[in-house]
N, C-alpha and C. Protein backbone atom coordinates (compact mmCIF):
# COMPACT_ATOMS: atom_id res chain seq x y z
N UNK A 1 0.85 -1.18 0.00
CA UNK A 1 0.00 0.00 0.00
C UNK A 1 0.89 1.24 0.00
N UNK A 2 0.79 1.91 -0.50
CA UNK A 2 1.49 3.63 -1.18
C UNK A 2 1.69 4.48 0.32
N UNK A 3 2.47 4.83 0.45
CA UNK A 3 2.25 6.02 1.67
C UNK A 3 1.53 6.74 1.83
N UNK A 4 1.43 7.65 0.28
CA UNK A 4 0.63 8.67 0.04
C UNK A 4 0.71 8.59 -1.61
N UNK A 5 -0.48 8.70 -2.15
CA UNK A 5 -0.35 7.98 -3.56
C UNK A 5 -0.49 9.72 -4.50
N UNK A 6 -0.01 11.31 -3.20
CA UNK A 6 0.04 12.11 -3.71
C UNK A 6 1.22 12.68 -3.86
N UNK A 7 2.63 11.66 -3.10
CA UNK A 7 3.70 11.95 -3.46
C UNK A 7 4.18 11.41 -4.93
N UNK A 8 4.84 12.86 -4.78
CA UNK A 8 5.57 12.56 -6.37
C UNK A 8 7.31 12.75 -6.29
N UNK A 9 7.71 12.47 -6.95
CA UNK A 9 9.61 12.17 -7.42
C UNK A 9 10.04 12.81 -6.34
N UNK A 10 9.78 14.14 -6.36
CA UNK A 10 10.48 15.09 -5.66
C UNK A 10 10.35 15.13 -4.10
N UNK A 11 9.10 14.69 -3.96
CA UNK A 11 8.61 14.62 -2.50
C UNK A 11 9.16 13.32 -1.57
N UNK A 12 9.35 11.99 -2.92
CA UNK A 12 10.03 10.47 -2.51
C UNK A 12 11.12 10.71 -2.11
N UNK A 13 12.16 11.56 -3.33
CA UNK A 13 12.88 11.95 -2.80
C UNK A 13 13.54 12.92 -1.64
N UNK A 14 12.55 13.66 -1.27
CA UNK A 14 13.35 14.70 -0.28
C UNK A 14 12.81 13.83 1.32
N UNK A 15 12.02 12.73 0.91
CA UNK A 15 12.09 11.86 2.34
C UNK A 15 13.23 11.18 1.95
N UNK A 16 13.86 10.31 1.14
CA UNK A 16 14.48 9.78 1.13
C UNK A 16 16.24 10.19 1.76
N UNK A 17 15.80 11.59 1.37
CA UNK A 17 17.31 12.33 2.29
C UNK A 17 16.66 12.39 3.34
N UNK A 18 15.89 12.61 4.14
CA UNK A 18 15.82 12.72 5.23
C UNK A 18 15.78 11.43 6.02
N UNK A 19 15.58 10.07 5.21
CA UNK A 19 16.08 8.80 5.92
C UNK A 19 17.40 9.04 5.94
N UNK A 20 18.34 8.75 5.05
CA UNK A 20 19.82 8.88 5.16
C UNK A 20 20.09 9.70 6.00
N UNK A 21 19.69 11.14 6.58
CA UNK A 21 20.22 12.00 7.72
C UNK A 21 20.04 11.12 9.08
N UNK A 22 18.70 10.41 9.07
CA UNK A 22 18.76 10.19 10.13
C UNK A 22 17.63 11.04 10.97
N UNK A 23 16.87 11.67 9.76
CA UNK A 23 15.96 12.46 10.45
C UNK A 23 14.61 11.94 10.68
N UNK A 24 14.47 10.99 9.77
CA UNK A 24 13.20 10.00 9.67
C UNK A 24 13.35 9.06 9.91
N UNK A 25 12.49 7.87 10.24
CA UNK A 25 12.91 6.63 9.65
C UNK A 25 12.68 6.12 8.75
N UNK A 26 13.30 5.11 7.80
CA UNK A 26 13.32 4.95 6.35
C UNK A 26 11.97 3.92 6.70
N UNK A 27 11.19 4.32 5.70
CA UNK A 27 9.54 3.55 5.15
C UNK A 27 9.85 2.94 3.85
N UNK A 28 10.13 1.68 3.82
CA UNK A 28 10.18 0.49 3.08
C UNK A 28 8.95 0.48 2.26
N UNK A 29 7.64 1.38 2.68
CA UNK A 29 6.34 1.35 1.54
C UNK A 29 6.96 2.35 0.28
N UNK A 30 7.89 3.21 0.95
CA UNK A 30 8.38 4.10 -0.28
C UNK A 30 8.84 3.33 -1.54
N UNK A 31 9.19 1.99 -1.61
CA UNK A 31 9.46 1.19 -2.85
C UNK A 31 8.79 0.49 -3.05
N UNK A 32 7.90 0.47 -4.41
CA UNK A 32 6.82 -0.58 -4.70
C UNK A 32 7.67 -1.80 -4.62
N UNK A 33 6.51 -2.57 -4.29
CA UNK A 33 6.54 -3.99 -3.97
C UNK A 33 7.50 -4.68 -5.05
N UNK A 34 7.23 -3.96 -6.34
CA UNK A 34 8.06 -4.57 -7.64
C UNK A 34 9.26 -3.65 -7.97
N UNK A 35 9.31 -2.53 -7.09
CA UNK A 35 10.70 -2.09 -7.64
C UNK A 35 11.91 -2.23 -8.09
N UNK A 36 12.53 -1.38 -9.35
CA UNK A 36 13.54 -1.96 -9.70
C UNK A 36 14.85 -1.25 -9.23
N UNK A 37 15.84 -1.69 -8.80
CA UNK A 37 16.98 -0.87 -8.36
C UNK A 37 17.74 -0.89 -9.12
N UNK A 38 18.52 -0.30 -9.79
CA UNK A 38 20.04 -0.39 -10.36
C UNK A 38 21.10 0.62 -10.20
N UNK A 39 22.43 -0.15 -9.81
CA UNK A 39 23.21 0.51 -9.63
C UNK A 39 24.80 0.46 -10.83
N UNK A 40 24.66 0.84 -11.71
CA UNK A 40 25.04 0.37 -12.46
C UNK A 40 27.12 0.86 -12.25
N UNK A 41 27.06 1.22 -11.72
CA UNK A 41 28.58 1.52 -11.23
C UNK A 41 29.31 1.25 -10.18
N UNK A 42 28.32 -0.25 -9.79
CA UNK A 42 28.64 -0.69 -8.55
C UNK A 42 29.80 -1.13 -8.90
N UNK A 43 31.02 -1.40 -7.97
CA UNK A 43 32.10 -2.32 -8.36
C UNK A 43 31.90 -3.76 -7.96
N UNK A 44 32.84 -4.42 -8.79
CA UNK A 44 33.00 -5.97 -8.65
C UNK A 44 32.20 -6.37 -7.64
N UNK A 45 31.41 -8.03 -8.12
CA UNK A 45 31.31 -8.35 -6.61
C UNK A 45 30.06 -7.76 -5.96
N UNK A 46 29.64 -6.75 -6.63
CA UNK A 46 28.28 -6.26 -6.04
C UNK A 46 26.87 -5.71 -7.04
N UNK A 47 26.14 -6.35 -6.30
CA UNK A 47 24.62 -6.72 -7.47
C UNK A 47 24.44 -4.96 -8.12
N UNK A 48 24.06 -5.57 -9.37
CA UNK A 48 24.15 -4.26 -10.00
C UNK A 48 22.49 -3.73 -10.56
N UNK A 49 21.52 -4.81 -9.92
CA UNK A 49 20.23 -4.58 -10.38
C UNK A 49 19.69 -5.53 -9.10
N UNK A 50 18.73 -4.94 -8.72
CA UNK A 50 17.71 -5.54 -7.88
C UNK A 50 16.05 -5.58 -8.16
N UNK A 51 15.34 -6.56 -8.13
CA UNK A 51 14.36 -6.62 -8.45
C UNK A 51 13.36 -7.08 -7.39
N UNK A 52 12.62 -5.91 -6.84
CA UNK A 52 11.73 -6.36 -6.13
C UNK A 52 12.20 -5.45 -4.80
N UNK A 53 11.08 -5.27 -4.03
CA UNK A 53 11.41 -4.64 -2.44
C UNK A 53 12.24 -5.58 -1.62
N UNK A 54 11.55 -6.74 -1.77
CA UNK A 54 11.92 -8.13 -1.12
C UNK A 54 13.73 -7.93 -1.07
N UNK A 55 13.77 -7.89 -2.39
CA UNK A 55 15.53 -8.52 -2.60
C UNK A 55 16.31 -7.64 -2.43
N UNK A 56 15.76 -5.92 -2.66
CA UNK A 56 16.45 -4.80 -2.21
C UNK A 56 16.88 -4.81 -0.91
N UNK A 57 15.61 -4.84 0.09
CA UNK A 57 15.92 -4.96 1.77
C UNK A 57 16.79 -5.97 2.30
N UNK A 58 16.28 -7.22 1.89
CA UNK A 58 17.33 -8.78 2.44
C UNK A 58 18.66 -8.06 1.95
N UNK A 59 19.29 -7.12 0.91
CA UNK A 59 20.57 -7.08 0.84
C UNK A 59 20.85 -5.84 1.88
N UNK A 60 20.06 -4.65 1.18
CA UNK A 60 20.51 -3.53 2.18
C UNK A 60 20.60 -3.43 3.85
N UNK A 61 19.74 -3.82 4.09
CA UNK A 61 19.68 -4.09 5.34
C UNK A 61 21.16 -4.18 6.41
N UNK A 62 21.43 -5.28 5.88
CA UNK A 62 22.83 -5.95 6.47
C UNK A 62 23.73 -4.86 6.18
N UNK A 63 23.80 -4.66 5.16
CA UNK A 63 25.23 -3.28 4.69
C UNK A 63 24.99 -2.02 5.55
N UNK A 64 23.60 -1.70 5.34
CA UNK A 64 23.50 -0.54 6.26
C UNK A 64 24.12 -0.62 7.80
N UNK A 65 23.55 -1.87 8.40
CA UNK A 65 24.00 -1.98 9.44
C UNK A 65 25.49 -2.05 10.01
N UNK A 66 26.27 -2.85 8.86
CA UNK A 66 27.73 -2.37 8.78
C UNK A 66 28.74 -1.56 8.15
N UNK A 67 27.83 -0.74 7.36
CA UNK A 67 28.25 0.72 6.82
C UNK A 67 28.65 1.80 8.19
N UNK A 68 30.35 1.76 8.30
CA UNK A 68 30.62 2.91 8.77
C UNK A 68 30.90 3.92 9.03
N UNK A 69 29.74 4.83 8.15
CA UNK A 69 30.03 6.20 8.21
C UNK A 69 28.12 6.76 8.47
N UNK A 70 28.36 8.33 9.00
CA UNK A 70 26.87 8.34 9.79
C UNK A 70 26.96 9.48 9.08
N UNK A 71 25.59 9.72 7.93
CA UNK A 71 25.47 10.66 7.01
C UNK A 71 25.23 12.02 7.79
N UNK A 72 25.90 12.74 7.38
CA UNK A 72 25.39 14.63 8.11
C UNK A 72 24.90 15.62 7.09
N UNK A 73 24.89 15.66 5.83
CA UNK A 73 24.26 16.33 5.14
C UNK A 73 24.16 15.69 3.35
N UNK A 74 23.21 16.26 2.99
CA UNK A 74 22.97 15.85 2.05
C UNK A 74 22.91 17.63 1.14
N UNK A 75 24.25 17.67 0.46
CA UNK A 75 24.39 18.95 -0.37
C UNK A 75 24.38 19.20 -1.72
N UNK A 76 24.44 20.23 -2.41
CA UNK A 76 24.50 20.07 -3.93
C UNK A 76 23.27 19.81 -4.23
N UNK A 77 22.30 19.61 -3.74
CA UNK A 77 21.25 18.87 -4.44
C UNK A 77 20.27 20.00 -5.46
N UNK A 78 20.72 19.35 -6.62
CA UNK A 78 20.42 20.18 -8.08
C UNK A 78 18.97 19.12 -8.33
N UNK A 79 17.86 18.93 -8.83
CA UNK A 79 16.60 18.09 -8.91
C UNK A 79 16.20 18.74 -10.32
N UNK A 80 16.37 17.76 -11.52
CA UNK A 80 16.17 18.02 -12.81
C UNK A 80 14.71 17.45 -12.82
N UNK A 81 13.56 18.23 -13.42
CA UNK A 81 11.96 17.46 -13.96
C UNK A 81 12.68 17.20 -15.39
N UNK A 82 11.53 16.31 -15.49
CA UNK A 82 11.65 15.41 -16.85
C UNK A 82 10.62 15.78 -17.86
N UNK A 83 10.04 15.53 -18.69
CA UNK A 83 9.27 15.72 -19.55
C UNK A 83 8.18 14.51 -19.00
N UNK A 84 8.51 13.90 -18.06
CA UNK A 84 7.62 12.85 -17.80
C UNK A 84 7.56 13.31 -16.20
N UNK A 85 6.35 13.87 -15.76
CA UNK A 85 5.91 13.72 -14.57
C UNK A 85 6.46 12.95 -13.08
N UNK A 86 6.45 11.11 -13.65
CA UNK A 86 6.60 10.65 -12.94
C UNK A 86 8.26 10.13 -12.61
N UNK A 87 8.72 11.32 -13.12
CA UNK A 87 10.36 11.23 -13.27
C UNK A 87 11.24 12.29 -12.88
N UNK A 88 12.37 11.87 -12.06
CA UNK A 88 13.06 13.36 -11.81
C UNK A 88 14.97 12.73 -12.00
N UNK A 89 15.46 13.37 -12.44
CA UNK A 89 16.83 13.20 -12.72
C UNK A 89 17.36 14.19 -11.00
N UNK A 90 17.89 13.22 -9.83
CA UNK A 90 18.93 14.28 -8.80
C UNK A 90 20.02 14.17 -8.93
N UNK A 91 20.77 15.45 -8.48
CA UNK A 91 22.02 15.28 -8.24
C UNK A 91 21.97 15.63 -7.11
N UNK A 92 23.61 14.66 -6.29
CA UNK A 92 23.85 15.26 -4.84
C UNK A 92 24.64 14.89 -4.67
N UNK A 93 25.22 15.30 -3.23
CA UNK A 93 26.71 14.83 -2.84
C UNK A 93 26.08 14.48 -0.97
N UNK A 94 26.63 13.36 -0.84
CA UNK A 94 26.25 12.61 0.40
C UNK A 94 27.13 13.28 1.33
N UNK A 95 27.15 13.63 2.57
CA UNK A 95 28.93 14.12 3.09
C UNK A 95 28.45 13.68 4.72
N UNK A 96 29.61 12.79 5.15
CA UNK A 96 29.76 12.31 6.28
C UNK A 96 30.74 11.82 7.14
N UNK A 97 30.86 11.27 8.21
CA UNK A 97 31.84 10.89 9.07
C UNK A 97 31.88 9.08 8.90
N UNK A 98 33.32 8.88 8.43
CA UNK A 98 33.49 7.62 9.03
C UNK A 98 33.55 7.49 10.46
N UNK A 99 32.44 6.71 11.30
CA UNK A 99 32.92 6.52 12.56
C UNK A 99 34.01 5.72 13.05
N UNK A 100 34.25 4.42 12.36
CA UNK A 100 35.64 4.00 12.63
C UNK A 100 37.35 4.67 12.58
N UNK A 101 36.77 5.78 11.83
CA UNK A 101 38.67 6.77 11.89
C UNK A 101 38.19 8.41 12.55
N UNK A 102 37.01 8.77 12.47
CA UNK A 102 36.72 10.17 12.02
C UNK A 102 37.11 11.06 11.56
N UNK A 103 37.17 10.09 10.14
CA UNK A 103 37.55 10.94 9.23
C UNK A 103 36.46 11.46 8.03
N UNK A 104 35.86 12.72 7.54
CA UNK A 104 35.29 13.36 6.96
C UNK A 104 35.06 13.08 5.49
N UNK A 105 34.28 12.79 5.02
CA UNK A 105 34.44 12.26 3.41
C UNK A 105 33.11 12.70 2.73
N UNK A 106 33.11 12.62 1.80
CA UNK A 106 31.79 12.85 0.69
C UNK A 106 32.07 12.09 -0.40
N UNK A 107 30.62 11.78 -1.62
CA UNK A 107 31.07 11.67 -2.55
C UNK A 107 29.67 11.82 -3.15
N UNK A 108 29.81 12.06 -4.43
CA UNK A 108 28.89 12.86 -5.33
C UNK A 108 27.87 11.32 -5.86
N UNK A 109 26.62 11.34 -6.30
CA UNK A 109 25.73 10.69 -6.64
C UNK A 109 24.98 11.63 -7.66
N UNK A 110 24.03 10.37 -8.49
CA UNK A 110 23.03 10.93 -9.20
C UNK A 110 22.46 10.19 -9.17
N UNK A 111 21.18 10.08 -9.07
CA UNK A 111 19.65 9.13 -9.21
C UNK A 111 18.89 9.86 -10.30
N UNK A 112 18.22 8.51 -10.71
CA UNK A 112 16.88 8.71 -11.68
C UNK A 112 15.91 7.93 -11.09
N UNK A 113 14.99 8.89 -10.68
CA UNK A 113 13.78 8.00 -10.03
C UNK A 113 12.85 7.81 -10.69
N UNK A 114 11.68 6.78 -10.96
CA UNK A 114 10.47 6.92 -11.63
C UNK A 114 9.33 6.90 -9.91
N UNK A 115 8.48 7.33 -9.70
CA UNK A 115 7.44 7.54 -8.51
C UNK A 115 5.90 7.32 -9.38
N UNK A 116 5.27 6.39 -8.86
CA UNK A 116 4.25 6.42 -9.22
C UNK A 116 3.16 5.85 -8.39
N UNK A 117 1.95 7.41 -7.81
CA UNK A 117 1.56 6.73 -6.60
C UNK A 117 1.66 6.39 -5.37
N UNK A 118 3.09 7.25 -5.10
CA UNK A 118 3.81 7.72 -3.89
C UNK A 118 4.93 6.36 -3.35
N UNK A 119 5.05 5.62 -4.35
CA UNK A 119 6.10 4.66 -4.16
C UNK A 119 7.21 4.30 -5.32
N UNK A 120 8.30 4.25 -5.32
CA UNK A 120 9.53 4.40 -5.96
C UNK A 120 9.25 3.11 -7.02
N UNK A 121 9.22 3.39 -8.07
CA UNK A 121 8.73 2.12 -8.84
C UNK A 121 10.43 1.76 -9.99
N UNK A 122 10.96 2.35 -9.79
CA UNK A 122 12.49 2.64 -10.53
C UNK A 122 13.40 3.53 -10.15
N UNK A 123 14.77 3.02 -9.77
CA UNK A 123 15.79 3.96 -9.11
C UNK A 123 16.74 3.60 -9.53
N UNK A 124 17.34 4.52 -10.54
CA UNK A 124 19.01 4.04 -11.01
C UNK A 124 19.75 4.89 -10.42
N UNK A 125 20.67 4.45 -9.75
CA UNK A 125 21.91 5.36 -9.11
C UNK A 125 23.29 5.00 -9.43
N UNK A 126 23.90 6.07 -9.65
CA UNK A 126 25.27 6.42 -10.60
C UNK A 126 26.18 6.70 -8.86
N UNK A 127 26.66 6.41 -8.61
CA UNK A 127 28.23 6.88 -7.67
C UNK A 127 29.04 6.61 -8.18
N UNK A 128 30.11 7.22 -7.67
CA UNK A 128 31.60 7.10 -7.46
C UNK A 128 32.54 6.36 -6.53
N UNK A 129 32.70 5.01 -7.01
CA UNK A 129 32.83 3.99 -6.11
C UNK A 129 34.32 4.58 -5.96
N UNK A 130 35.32 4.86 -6.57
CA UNK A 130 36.55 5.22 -6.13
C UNK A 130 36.29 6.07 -4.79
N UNK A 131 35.19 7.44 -4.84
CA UNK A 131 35.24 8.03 -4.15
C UNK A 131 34.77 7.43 -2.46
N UNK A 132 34.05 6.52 -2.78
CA UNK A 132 33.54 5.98 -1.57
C UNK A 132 34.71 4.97 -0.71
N UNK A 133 35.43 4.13 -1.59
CA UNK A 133 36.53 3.35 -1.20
C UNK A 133 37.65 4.26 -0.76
N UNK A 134 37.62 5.63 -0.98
CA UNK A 134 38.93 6.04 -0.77
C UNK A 134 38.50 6.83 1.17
N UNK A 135 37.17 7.09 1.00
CA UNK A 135 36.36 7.85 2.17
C UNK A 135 36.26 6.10 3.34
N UNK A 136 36.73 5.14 2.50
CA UNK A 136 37.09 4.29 3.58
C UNK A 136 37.76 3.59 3.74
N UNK A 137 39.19 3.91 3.52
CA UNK A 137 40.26 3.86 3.30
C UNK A 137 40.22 2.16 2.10
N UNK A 138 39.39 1.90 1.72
CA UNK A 138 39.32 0.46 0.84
C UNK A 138 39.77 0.68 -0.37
N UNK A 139 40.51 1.39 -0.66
CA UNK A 139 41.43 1.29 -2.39
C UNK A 139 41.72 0.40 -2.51
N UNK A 140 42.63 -0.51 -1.87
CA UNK A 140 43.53 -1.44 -2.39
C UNK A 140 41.94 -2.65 -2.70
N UNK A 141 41.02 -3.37 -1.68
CA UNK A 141 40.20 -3.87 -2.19
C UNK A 141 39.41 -3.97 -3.16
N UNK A 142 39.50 -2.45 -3.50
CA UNK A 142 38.24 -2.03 -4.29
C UNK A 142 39.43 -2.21 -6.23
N UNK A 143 40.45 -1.99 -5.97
CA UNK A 143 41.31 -1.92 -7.11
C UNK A 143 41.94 -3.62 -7.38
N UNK A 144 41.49 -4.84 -6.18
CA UNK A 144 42.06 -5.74 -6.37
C UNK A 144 40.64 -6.47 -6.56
N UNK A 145 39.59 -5.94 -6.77
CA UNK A 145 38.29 -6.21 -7.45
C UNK A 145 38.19 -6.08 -8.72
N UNK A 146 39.04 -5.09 -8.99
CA UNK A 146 38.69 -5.15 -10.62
C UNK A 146 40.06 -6.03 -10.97
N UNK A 147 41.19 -5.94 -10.37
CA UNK A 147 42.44 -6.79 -11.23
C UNK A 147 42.34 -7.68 -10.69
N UNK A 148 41.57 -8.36 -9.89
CA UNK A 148 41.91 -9.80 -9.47
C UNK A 148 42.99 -10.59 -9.16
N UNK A 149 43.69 -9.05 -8.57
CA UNK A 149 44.73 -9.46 -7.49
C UNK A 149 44.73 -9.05 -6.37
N UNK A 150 44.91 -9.44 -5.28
CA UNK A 150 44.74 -9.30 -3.91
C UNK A 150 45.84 -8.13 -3.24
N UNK A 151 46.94 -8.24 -3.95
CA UNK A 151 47.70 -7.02 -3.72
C UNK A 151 47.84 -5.75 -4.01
């Protein structure tokens, strides 16, 4: 069932930063039941399309919980309309604290959402996996993912 079947792109999205702050709590109705995720710049090793709420959560879930860094702002945020209503092109830059070093990092994102009915029915997101591996200190992993060498 829809949260509110009068939110649209812009509105999914500006809860959706306010889950990541930490200001809300994240509502799992925000992604239709059939949603599709893709992340198409994920590195090695990590699903690059998800299908379904089901298979989104069983993965995120766990990562979130061992993701260590605690988001503090969500900046830059430029929000392109589409020629299609139920579509918005964002840009943003995530910026936060690793709690394991405290050390300060960001890194820039873009989403394309489709909303229809007040639930996320399509979300492609573009990052910068260098930038995220380097905000945790994981270069060498993240570079022995793509060469398939451990060193």
């Amino acid at each position: 069932m829809p949260v509110s079947a009068f939110l649209g792109p812009r509105e999914v999205f500006a809860l959706m930063r306010q889950a990541w702050l930490g200001q809300i709590d994240s509502d799992p109705r925000l992604l239709a039941e059939d949603v599709v995720i893709e992340t198409p710049f994920a590195p090695p090793g990590r699903p690059r399309r998800f299908e379904g709420r089901a298979e989104f959560l069983a993965f995120a879930a766990p990562q979130r919980e061992n993701f260590p860094v605690r988001f503090e702002e969500v900046r830059d945020v430029v929000i392109h309309d589409t020629a299609d209503p139920e579509v918005i092109v964002a840009e943003y830059t995530l910026a936060g604290v690793v709690t394991t070093t405290g050390h300060r990092a960001s890194a820039p994102f873009v989403s394309v959402l489709r909303v229809r009915d007040g639930q996320t029915v399509h979300w492609r997101e573009y990052q910068n996996p260098l930038a995220v591996a380097a905000a945790l200190d994981r270069l060498p992993e993240l570079f022995a993912a793509f060469t398939g060498d451990p060193h």
